[in-house]
Protein backbone atom coordinates (compact mmCIF):
# COMPACT_ATOMS: atom_id res chain seq x y z
CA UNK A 1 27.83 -8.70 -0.82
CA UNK A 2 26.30 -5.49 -1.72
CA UNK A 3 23.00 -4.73 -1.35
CA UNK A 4 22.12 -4.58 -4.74
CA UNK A 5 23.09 -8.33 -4.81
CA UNK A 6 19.66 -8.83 -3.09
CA UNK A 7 16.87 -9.76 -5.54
CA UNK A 8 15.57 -8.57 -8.87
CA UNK A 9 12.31 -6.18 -7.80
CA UNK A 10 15.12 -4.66 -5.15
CA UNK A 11 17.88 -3.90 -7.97
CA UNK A 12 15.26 -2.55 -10.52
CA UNK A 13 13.90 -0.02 -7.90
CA UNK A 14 17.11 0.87 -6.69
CA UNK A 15 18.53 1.33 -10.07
CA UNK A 16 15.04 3.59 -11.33
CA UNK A 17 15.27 5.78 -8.06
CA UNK A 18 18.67 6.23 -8.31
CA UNK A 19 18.91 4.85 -4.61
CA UNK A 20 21.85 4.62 -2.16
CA UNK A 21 23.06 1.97 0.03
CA UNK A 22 21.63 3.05 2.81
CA UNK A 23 17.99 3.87 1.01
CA UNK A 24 18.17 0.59 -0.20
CA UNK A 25 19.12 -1.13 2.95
CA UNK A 26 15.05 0.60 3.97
CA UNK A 27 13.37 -0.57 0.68
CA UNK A 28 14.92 -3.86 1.18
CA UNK A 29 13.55 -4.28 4.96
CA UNK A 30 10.02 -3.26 3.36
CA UNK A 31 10.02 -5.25 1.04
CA UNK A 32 10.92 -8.27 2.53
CA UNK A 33 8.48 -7.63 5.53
CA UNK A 34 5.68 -7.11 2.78
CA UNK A 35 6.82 -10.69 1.69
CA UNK A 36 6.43 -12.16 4.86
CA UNK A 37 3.19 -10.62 6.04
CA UNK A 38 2.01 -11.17 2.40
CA UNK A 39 2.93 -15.15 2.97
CA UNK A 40 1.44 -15.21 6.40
CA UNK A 41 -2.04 -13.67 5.02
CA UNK A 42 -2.11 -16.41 2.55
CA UNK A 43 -1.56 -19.26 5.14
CA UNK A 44 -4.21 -17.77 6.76
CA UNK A 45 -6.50 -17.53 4.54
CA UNK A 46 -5.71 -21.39 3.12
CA UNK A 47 -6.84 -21.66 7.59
CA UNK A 48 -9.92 -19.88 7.27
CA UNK A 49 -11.34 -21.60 4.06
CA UNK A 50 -10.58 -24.98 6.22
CA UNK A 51 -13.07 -23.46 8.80
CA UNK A 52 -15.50 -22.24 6.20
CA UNK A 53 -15.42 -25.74 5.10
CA UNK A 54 -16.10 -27.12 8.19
CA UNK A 55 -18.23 -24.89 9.30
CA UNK A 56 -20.56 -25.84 6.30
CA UNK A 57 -19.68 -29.85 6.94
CA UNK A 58 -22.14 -30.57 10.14
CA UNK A 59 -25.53 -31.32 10.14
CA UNK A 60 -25.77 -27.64 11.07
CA UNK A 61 -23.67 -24.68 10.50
CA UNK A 62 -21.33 -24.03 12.65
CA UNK A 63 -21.30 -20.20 13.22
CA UNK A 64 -18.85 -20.28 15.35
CA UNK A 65 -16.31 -21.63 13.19
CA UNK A 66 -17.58 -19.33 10.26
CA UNK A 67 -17.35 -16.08 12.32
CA UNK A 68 -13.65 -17.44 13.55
CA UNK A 69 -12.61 -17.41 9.99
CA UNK A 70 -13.76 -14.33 9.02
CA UNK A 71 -12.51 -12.20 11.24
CA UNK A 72 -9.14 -14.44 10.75
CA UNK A 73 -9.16 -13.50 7.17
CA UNK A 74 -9.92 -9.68 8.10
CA UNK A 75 -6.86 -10.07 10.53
CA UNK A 76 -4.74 -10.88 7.89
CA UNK A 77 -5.66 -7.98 5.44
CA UNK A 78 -5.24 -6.16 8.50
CA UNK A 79 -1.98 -6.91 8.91
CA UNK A 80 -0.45 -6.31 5.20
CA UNK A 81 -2.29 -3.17 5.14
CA UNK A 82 -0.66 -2.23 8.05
CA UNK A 83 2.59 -3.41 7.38
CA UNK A 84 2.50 -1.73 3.88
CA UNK A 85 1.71 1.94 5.35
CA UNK A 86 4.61 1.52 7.70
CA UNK A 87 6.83 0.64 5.09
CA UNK A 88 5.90 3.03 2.72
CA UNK A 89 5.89 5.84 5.49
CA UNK A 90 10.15 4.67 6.18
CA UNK A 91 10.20 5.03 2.66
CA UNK A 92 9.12 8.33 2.36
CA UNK A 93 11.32 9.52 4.92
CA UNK A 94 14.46 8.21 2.70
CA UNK A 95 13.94 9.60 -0.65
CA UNK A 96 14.03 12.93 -1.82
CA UNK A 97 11.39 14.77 -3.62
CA UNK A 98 12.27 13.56 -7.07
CA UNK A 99 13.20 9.66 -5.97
CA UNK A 100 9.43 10.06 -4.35
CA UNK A 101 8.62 11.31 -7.33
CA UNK A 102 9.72 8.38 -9.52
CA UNK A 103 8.46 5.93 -6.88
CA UNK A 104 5.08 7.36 -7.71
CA UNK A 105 5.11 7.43 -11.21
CA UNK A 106 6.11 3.65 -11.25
CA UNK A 107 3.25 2.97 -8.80
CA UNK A 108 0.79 4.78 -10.89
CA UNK A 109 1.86 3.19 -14.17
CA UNK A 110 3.19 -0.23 -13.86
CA UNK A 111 5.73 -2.17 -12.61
CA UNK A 112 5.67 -1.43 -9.18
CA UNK A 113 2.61 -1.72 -7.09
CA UNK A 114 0.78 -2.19 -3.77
């Protein structure tokens, strides 16, 4: 299967940048690393409003429980923005000055963003 047989955001940027198989095979890795850190952020974050909760639940707050979830929650934003400057930076080093181009004009105006 080709790898424009991948999923719909995948085929719609390859098709606007004008992308080859082997630029695509990059975009595709990014994006579905995005996905997964993306995911993972959000099952931590359903974690760390179970700790708020509890940490509110006692007789007294729990501090402990309430700092653990914050910094969880930071962690996780951490870790998407991270993930989302290394894949944009693999990116960059694929496309050419006018696919780069067209990347940025569809992250400035619409369909495509971060």
């Amino acid at each position: 299967m080709g790898a424009f047989g991948i999923r719909r955001p995948l085929r719609m940027l390859s098709h606007r940048l004008g992308l080859d198989e082997s630029q695509t095979a990059v975009l595709a890795e990014f994006l579905d690393d995005l996905r997964t850190e993306q995911a993972q952020a959000e099952v931590d974050k359903r974690r760390a409003s179970k700790l708020l909760a509890e940490a509110m639940a006692g007789e007294s707050f729990d501090s402990e429980a309430a700092t653990k979830a914050t910094k969880l929650r930071a962690l996780a934003s951490e870790r998407v923005i991270e993930h989302t400057a290394k894949g944009l930076k693999a990116l960059h080093a694929v496309l050419d000055a006018e696919q780069r181009q067209r990347f940025v004009t569809l992250m400035r105006t619409g369909p495509f963003t971060f």
